[in-house]
C-alpha atoms as a PDB file:
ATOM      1  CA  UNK A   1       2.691  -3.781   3.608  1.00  0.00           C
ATOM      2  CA  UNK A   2       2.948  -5.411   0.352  1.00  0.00           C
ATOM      3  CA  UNK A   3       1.444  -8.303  -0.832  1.00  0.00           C
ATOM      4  CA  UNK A   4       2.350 -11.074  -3.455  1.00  0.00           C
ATOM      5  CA  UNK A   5       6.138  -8.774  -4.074  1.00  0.00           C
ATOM      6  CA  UNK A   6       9.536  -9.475  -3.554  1.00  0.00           C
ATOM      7  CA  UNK A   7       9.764  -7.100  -0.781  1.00  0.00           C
ATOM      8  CA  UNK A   8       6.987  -7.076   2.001  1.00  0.00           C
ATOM      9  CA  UNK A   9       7.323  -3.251   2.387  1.00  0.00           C
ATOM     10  CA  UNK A  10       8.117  -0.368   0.350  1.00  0.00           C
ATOM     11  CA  UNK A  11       9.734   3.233   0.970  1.00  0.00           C
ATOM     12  CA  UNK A  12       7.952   6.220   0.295  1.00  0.00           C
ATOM     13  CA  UNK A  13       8.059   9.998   0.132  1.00  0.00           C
ATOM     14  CA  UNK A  14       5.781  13.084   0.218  1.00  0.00           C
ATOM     15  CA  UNK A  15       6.846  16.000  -1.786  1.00  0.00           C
ATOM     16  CA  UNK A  16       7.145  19.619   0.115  1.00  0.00           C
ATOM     17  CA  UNK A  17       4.355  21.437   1.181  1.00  0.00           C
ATOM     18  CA  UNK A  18       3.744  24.784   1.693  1.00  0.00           C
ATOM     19  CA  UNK A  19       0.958  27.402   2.827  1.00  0.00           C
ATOM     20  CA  UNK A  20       1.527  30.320   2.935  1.00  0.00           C
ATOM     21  CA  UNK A  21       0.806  31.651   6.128  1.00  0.00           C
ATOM     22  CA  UNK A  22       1.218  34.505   9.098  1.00  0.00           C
ATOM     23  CA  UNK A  23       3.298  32.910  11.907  1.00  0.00           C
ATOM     24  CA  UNK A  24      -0.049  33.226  14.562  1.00  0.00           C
ATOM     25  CA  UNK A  25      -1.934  31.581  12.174  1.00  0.00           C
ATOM     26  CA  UNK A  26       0.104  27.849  12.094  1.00  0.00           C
ATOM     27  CA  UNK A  27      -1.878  26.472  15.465  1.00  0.00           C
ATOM     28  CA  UNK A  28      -4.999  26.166  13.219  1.00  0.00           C
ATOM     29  CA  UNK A  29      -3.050  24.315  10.900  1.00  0.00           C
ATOM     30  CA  UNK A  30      -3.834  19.927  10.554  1.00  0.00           C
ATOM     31  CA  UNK A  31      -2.534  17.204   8.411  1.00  0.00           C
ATOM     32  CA  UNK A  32      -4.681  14.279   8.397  1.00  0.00           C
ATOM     33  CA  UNK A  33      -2.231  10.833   5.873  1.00  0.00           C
ATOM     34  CA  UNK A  34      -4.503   8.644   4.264  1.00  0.00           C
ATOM     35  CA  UNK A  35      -1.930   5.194   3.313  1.00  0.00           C
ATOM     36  CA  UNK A  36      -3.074   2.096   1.803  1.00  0.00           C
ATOM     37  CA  UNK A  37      -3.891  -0.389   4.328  1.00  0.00           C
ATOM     38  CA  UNK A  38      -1.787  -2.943   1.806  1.00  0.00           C
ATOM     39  CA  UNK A  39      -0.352  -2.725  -1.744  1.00  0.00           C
ATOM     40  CA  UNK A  40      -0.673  -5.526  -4.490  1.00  0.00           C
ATOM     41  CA  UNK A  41       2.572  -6.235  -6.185  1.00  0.00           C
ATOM     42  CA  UNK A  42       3.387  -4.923  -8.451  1.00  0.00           C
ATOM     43  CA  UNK A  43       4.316  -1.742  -7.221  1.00  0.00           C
ATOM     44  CA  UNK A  44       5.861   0.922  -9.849  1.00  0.00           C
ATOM     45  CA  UNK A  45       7.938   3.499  -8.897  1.00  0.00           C
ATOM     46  CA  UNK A  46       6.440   6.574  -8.633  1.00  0.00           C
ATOM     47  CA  UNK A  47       3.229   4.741  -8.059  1.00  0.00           C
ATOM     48  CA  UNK A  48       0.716   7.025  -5.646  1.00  0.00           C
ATOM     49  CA  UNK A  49       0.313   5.070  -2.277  1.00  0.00           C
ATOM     50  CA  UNK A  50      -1.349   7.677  -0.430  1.00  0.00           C
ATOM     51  CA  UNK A  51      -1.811  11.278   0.148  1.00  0.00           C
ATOM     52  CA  UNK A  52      -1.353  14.409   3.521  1.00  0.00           C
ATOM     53  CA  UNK A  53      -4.447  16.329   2.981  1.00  0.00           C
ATOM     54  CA  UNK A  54      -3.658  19.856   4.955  1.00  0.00           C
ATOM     55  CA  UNK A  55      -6.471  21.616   7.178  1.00  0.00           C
ATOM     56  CA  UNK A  56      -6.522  25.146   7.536  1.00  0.00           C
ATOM     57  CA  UNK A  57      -9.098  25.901  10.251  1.00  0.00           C
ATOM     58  CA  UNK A  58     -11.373  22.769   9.495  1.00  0.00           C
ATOM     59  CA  UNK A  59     -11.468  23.343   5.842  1.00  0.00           C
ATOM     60  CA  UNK A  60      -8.985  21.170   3.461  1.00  0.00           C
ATOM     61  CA  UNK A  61      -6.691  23.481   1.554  1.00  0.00           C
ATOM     62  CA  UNK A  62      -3.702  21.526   0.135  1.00  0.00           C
ATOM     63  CA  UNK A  63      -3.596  17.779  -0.470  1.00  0.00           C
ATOM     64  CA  UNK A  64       0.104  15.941  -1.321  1.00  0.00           C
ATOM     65  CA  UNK A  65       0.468  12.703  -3.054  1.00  0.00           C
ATOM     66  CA  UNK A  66       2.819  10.328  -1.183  1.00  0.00           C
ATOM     67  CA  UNK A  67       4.756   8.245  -3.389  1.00  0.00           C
ATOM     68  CA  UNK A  68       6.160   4.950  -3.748  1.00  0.00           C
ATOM     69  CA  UNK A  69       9.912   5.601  -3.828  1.00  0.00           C
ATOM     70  CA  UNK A  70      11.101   1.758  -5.135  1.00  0.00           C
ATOM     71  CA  UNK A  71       9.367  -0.256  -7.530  1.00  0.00           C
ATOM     72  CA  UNK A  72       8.493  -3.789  -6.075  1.00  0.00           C
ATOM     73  CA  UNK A  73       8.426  -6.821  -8.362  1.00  0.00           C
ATOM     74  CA  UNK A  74       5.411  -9.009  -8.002  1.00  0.00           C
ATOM     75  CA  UNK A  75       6.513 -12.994  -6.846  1.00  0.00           C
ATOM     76  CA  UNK A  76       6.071 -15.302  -9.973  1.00  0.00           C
ATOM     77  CA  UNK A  77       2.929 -17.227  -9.822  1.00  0.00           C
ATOM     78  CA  UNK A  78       4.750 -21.013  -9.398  1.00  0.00           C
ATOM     79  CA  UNK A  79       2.834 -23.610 -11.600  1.00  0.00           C
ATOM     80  CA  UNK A  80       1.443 -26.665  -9.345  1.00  0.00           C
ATOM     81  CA  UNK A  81       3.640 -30.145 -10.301  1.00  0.00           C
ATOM     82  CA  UNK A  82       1.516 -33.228 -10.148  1.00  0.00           C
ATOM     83  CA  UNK A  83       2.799 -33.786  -7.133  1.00  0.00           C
ATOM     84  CA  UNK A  84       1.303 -31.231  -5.799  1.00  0.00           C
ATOM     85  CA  UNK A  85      -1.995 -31.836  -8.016  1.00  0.00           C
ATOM     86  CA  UNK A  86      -2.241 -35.277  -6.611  1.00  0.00           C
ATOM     87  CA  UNK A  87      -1.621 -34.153  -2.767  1.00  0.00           C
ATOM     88  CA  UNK A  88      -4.506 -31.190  -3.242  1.00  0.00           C
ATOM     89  CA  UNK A  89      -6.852 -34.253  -4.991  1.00  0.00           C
ATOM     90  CA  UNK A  90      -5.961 -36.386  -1.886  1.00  0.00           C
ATOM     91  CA  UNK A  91      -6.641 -33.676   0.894  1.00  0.00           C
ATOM     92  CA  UNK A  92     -10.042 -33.087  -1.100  1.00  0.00           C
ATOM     93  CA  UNK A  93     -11.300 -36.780  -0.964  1.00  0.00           C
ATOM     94  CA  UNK A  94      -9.871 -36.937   2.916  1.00  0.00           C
ATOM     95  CA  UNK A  95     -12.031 -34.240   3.860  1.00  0.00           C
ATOM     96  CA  UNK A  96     -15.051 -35.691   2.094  1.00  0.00           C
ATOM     97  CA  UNK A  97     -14.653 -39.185   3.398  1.00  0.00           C
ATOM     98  CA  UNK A  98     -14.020 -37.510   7.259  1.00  0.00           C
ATOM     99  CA  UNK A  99     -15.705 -34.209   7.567  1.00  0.00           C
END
């Protein structure tokens, strides 16, 4: 997920792996992804979100950036009218007079 963008998600890709290996040998073979639990906005393109690290019999042999495929814009901060000034004040002095 994504917070603060546009978007609330964004698409990614890993880029090809290979090892090279005998046929026998591809049962000893693990990929563990490590992903960002969330994302800040912004996100760039291109932007590294993650990575596939490869196992080769317990042992970590090839790791593989994953990759934020779209860029996501982060949502414009909105400046507080004093409206909005005056309601927080109000909500403040409610809670201290009841709470």
């Amino acid at each position: 997920p994504v917070v603060g963008g546009e978007e609330n998600s964004v698409r990614v890709i890993s880029q090809p792996a290979e090892l090279p290996l005998a046929k026998d040998n591809t049962a000893k073979i693990e990929c563990k992804t490590t992903l960002d639990k969330f994302l800040y906005a912004p996100v760039e393109q291109g932007q590294e979100v993650g990575f596939h690290t490869f196992y080769y019999d317990g042992r970590a042999v090839l790791t593989v950036p994953i990759i934020a495929v779209d860029p996501v814009k982060a949502i414009p901060l909105k400046k507080p009218s004093v409206f909005d000034k005056l309601l927080a004040n109000m909500r403040f002095l409610y809670n201290l007079a009841f709470e």
